[in-house]
Protein backbone atom coordinates (compact mmCIF):
# COMPACT_ATOMS: atom_id res chain seq x y z
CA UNK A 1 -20.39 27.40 16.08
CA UNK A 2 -20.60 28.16 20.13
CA UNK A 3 -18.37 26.04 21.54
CA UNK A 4 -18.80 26.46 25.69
CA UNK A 5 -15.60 26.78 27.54
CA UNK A 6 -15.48 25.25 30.73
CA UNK A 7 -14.87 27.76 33.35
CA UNK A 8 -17.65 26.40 35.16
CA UNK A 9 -15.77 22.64 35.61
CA UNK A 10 -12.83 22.67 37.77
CA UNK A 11 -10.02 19.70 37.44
CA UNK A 12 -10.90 18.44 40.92
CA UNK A 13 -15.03 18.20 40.03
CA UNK A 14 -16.52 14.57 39.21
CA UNK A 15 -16.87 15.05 35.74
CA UNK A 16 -19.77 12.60 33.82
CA UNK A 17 -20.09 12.72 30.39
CA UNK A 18 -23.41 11.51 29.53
CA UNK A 19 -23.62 9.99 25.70
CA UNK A 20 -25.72 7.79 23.91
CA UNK A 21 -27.90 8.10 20.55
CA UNK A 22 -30.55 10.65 20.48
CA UNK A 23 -33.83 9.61 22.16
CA UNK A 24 -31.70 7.19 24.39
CA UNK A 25 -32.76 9.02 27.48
CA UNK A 26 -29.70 11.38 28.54
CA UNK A 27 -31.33 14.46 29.73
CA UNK A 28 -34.05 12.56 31.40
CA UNK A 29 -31.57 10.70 33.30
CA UNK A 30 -29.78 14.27 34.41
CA UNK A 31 -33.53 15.61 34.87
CA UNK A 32 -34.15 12.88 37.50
CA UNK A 33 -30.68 12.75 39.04
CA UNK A 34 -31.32 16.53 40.28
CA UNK A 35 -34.66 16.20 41.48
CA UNK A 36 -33.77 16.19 45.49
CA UNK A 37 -34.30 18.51 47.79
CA UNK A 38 -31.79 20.84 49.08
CA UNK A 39 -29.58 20.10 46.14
CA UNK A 40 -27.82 23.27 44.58
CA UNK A 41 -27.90 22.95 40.97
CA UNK A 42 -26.43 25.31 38.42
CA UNK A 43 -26.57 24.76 34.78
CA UNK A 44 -25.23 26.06 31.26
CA UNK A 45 -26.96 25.15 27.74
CA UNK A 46 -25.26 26.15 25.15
CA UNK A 47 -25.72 26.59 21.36
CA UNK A 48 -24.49 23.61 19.92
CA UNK A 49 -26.56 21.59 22.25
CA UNK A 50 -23.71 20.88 24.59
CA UNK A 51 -25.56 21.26 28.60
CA UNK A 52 -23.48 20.69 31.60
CA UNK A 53 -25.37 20.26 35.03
CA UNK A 54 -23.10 21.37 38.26
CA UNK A 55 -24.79 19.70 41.29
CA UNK A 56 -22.76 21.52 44.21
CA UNK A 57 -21.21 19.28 46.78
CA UNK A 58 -22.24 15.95 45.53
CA UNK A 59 -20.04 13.72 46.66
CA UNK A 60 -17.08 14.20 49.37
CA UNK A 61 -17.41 17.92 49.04
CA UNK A 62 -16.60 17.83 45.07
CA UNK A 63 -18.95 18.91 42.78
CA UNK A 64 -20.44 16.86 40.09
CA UNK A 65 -20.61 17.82 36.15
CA UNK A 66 -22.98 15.83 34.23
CA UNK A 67 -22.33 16.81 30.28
CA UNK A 68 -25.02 15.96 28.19
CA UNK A 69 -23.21 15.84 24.60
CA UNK A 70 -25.35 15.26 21.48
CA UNK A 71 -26.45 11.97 20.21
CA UNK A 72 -26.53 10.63 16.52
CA UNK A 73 -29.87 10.70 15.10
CA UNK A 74 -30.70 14.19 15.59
CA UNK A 75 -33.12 16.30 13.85
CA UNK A 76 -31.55 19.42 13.99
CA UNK A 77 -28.03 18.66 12.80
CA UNK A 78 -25.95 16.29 11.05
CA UNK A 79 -23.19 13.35 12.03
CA UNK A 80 -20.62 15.52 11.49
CA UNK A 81 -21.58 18.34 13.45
CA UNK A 82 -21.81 16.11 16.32
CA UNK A 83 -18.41 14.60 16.02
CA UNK A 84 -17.18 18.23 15.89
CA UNK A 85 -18.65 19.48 18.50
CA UNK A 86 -18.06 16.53 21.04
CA UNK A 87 -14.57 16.62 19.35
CA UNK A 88 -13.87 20.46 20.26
CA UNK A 89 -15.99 19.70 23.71
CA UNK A 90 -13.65 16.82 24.52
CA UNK A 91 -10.15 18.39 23.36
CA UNK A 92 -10.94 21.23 25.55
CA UNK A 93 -11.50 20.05 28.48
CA UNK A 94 -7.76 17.83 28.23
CA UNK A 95 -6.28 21.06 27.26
CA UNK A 96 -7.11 22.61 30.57
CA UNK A 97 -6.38 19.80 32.62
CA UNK A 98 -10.01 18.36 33.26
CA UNK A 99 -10.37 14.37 33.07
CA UNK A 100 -13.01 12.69 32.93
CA UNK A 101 -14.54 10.58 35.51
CA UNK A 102 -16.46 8.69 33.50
CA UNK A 103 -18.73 8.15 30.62
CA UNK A 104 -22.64 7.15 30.86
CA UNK A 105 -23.65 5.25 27.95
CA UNK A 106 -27.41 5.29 27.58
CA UNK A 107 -29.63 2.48 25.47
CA UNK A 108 -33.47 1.94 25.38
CA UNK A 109 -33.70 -1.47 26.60
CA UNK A 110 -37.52 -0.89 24.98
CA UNK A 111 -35.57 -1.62 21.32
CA UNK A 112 -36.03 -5.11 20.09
CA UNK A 113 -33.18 -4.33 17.86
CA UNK A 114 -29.95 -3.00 17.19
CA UNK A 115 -30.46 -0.59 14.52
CA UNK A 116 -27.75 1.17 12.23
CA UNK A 117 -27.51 4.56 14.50
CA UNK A 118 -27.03 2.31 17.96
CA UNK A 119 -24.38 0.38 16.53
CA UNK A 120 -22.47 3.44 14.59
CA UNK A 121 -22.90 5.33 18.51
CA UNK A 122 -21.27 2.04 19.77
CA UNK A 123 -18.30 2.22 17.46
CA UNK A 124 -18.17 6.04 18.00
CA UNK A 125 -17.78 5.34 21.56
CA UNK A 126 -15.50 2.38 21.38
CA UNK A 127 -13.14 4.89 19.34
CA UNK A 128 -13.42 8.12 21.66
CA UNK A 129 -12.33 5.53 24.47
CA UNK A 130 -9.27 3.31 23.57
CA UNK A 131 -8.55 0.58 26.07
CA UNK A 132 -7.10 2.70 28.78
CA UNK A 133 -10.46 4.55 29.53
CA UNK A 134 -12.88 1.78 29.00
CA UNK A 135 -12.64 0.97 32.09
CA UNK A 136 -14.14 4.47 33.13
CA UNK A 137 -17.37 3.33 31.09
CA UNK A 138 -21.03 2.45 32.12
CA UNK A 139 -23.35 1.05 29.95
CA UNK A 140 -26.75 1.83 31.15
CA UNK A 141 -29.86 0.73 29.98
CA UNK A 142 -32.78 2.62 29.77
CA UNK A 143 -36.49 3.27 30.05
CA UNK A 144 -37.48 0.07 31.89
CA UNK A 145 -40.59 1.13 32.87
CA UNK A 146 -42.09 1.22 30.00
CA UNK A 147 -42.01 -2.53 29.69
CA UNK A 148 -44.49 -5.05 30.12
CA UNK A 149 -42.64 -6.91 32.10
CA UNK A 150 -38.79 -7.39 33.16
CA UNK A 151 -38.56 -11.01 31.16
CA UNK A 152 -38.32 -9.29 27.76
CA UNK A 153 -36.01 -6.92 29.19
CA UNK A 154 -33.82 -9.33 30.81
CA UNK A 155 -33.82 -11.19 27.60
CA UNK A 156 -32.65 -7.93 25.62
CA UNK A 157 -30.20 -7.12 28.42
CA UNK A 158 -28.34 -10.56 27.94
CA UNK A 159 -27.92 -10.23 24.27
CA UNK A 160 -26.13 -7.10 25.38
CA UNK A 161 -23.83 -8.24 27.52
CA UNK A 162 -23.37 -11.85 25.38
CA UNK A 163 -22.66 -10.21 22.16
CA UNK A 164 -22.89 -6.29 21.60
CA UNK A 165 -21.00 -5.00 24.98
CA UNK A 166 -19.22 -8.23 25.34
CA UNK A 167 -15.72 -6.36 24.13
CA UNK A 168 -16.12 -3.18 26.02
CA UNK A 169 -17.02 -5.71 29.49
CA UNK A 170 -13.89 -7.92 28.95
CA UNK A 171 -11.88 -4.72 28.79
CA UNK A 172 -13.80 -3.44 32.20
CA UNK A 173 -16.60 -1.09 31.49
CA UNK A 174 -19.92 -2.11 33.69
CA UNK A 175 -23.34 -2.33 32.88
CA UNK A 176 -26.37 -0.45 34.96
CA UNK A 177 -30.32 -0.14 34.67
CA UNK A 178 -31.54 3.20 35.48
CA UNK A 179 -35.49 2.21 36.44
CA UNK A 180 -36.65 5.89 36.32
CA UNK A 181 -36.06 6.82 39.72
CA UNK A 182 -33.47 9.04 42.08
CA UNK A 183 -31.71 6.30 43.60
CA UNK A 184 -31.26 4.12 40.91
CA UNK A 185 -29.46 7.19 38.83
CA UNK A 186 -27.73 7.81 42.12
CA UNK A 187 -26.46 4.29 41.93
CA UNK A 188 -25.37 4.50 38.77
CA UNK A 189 -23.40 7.65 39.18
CA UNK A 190 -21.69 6.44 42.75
CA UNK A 191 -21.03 3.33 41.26
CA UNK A 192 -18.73 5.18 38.72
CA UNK A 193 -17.00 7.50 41.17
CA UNK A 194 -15.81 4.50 43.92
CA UNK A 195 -14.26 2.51 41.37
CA UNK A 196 -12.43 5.01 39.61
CA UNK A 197 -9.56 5.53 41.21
CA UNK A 198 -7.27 6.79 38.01
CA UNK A 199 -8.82 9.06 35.47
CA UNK A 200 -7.33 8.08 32.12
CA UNK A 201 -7.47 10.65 29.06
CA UNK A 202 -9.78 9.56 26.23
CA UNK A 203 -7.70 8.21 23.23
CA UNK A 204 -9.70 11.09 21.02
CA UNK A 205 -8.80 13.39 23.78
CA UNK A 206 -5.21 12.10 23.08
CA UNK A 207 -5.52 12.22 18.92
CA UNK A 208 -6.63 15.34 18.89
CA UNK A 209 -4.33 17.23 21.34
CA UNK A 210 -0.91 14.98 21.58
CA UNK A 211 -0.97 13.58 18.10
CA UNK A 212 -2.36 16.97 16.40
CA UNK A 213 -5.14 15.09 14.28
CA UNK A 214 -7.66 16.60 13.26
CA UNK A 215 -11.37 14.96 14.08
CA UNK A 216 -11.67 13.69 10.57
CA UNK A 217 -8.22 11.94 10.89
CA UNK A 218 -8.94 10.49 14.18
CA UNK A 219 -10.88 6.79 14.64
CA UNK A 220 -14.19 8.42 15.89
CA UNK A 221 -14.07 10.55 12.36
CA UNK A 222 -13.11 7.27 10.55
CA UNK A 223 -16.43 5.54 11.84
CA UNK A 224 -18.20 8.42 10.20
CA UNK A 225 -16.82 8.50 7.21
CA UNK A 226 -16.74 4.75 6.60
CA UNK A 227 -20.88 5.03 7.46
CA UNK A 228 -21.12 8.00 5.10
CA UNK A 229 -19.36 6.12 2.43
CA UNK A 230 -21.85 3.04 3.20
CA UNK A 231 -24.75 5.89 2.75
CA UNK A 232 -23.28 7.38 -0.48
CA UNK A 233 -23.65 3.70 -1.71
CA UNK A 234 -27.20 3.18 -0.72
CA UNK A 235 -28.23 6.57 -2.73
CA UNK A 236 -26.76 5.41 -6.02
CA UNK A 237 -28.61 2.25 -6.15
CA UNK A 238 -31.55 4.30 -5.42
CA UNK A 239 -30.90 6.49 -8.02
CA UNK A 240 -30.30 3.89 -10.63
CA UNK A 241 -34.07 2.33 -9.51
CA UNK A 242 -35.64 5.46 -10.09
CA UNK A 243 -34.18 6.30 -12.76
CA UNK A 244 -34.80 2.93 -14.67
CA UNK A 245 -38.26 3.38 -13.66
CA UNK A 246 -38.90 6.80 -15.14
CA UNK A 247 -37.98 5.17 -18.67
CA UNK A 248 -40.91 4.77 -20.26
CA UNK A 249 -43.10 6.16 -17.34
CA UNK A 250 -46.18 7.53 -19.57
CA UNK A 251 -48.15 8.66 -16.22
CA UNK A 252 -47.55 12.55 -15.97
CA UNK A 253 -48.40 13.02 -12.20
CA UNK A 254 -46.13 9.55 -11.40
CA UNK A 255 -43.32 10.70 -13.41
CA UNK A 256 -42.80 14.03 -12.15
CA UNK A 257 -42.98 12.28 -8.50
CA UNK A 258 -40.31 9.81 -9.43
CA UNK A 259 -38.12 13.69 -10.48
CA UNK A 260 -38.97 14.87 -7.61
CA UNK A 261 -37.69 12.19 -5.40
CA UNK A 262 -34.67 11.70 -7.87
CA UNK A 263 -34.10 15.34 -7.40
CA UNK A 264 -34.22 14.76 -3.25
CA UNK A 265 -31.90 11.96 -3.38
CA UNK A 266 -29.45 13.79 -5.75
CA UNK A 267 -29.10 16.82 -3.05
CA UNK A 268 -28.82 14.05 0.07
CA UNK A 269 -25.89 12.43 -2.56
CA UNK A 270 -23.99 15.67 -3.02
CA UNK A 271 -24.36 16.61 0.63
CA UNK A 272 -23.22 13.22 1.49
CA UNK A 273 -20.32 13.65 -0.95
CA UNK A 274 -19.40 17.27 0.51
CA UNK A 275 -19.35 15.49 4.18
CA UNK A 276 -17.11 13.31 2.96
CA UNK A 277 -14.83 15.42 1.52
CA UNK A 278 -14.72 17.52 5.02
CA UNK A 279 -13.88 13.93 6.83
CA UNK A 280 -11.11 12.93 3.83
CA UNK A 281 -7.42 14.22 5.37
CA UNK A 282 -5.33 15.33 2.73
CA UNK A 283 -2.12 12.57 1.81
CA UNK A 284 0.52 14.56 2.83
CA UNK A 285 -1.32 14.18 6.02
CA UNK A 286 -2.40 10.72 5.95
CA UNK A 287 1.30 9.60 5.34
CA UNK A 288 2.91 11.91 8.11
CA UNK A 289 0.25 10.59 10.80
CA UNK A 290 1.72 6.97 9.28
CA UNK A 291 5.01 8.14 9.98
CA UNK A 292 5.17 9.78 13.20
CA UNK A 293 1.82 9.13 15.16
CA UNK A 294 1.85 6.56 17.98
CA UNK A 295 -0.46 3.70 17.80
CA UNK A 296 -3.46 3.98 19.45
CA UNK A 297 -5.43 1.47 21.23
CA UNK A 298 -8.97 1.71 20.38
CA UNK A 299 -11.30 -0.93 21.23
CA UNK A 300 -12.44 -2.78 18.10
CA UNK A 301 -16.27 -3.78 19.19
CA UNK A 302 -17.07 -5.78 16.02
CA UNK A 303 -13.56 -7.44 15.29
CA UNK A 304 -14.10 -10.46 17.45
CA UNK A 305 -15.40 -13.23 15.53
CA UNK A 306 -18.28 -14.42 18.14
CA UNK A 307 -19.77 -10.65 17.72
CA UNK A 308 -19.44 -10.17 13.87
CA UNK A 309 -22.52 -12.39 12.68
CA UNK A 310 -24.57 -10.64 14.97
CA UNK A 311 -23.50 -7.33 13.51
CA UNK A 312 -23.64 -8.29 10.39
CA UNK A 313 -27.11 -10.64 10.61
CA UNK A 314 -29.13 -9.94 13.12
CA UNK A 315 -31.31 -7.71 15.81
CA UNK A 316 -31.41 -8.20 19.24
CA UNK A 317 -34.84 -9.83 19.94
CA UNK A 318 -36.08 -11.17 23.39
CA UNK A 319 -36.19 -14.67 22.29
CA UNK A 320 -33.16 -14.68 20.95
CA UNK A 321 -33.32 -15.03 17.19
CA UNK A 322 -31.46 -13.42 14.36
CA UNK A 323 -33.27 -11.79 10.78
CA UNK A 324 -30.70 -11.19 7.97
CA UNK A 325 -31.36 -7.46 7.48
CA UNK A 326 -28.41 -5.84 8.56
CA UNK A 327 -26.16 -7.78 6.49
CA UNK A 328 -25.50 -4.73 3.95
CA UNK A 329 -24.34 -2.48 7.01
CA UNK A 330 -21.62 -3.95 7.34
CA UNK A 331 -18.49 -1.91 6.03
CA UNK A 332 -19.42 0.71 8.74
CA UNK A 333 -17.82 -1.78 10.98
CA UNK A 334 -14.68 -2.88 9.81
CA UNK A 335 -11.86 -0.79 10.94
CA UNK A 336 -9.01 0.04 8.66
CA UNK A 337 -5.97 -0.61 9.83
């Protein structure tokens, strides 16, 4: 895998990295943010999908890095690919003495619900964080005009801040709407570099590097293993369905359909299986990061009671109202302790 260095990011740069699920609108947002004149812009996309945008002189006379790191959800590679290479991306870049400014979180406000790959991003970012950096967090919601109308957006926006953001706010990250244009981008950004004034080191930054974990062992890689566990589950009832249905299955063509899909779901199982395997430390290690690793503070996003039924009930919808089908997602969510 091509993991970029960063000779092109200097420790005294503004340094954005720019996350979010795939489809959430992160290079559009850089794309926009670079579209004024006069502006010398440099950038570097690399293999593993990792781009970082220099914009010379931004700010002050420093330069500003925009990093657009992968998002779950993508087509071309797998969950744990992505924690690798933001992993390797973010233990680099402590390693040679580059901090982080801050950390653009980008949403579609256009969802009318929380689905399972927003909330396992959430987590993911709530554990790359800890406490200490939250603060260095915006939560910026997206694609605005492609609404009707702001009500439904405002509506959708509140259920953010009441219930799904509400722990990440209380611990000082801040919310921003990026409405498509140059200066609200702009905003956005500026708005993160005049209130940071210390630039903490992510707590995966400080798991991988000062504890010696690897990204498996760390509570990013615990996120994704708990939500590849919760998948492994899903595929067995499957496969006991379709397998009780091809029991006396006398149609030919529907039979070897029901193989063929039992055949699918019994390579997505052992892949699943394999993944988890990869994310699984060995106990030796388990018990000497026990024994010898500090405690970490990561922000636990669905441990507060007023935020759990919500998780584990319901989707964000503009008037307010709550289904029941997320209810068997919710083991992704607990953190071990």
């Amino acid at each position: 895998m091509d993991i970029p260095t960063q000779a092109q990011i200097r420790p005294e740069d503004i340094v954005l990295a720019v996350m979010g699920p795939n489809g959430s609108g992160k290079s559009h947002f850089i794309d926009v943010l670079t579209r004024q004149p006069g502006q010398q812009i440099s950038q570097a996309t690399h293999t593993d999908g990792v781009q970082v945008t220099l914009i010379q002189d931004y700010y002050g006379g420093y330069n500003l890095a925009l990093v657009d790191l992968p998002g779950f959800d993508d087509v071309n590679r797998n969950d744990l690919e992505i924690l690798y290479v933001t992993s390797e991306w973010l233990r680099r870049t402590y390693q040679n003495k580059i901090r982080l400014t801050g950390i653009l979180y980008m949403h579609r406000i256009t969802d009318s619900r929380m689905g399972v790959t927003s909330l396992k991003s959430l987590r993911f970012l709530g554990e790359i964080c800890g406490d200490a950096a939250m603060t260095q967090v915006t939560l910026v919601t997206t694609m605005w005009d492609r609404l009707q109308g702001t009500e439904v957006g405002e509506s959708r926006e509140g259920e953010l801040r009441k219930y799904f953001w509400k722990t990440m706010l209380d611990k000082g990250s801040q919310m921003g709407r990026f409405s498509n244009t140059n200066e609200s981008g702009k905003a956005i950004v500026d708005g993160v570099i005049l209130r940071t004034s210390k630039r903490e080191a992510l707590l995966l930054q400080q798991e991988l590097v000062d504890l010696g974990k690897r990204p498996g062992e760390t509570g990013a890689g615990q996120v994704l293993y708990l939500s590849l566990q919760q998948l492994l589950d899903e595929q067995r009832a499957t496969m006991e369905k379709l397998a009780a249905h091809m029991e006396g299955q006398n149609n030919p063509h529907l039979l070897e359909g029901l193989r063929k899909e039992h055949k699918r779901i019994e390579q997505d199982m052992q892949k699943a299986l394999d993944d988890v395997r990869r994310l699984k430390a060995p106990l030796s290690r388990r018990i000497a990061t026990l024994l010898f690793a500090k405690k970490g503070k990561p922000v636990s996003i669905t441990s507060l009671p007023s935020l759990e039924p919500i998780l584990t009930e319901g989707y964000i919808e503009g008037d307010g109202k709550h289904a029941s089908a997320f209810k068997s997602y919710r083991v992704i969510y607990i953190r071990l302790v």
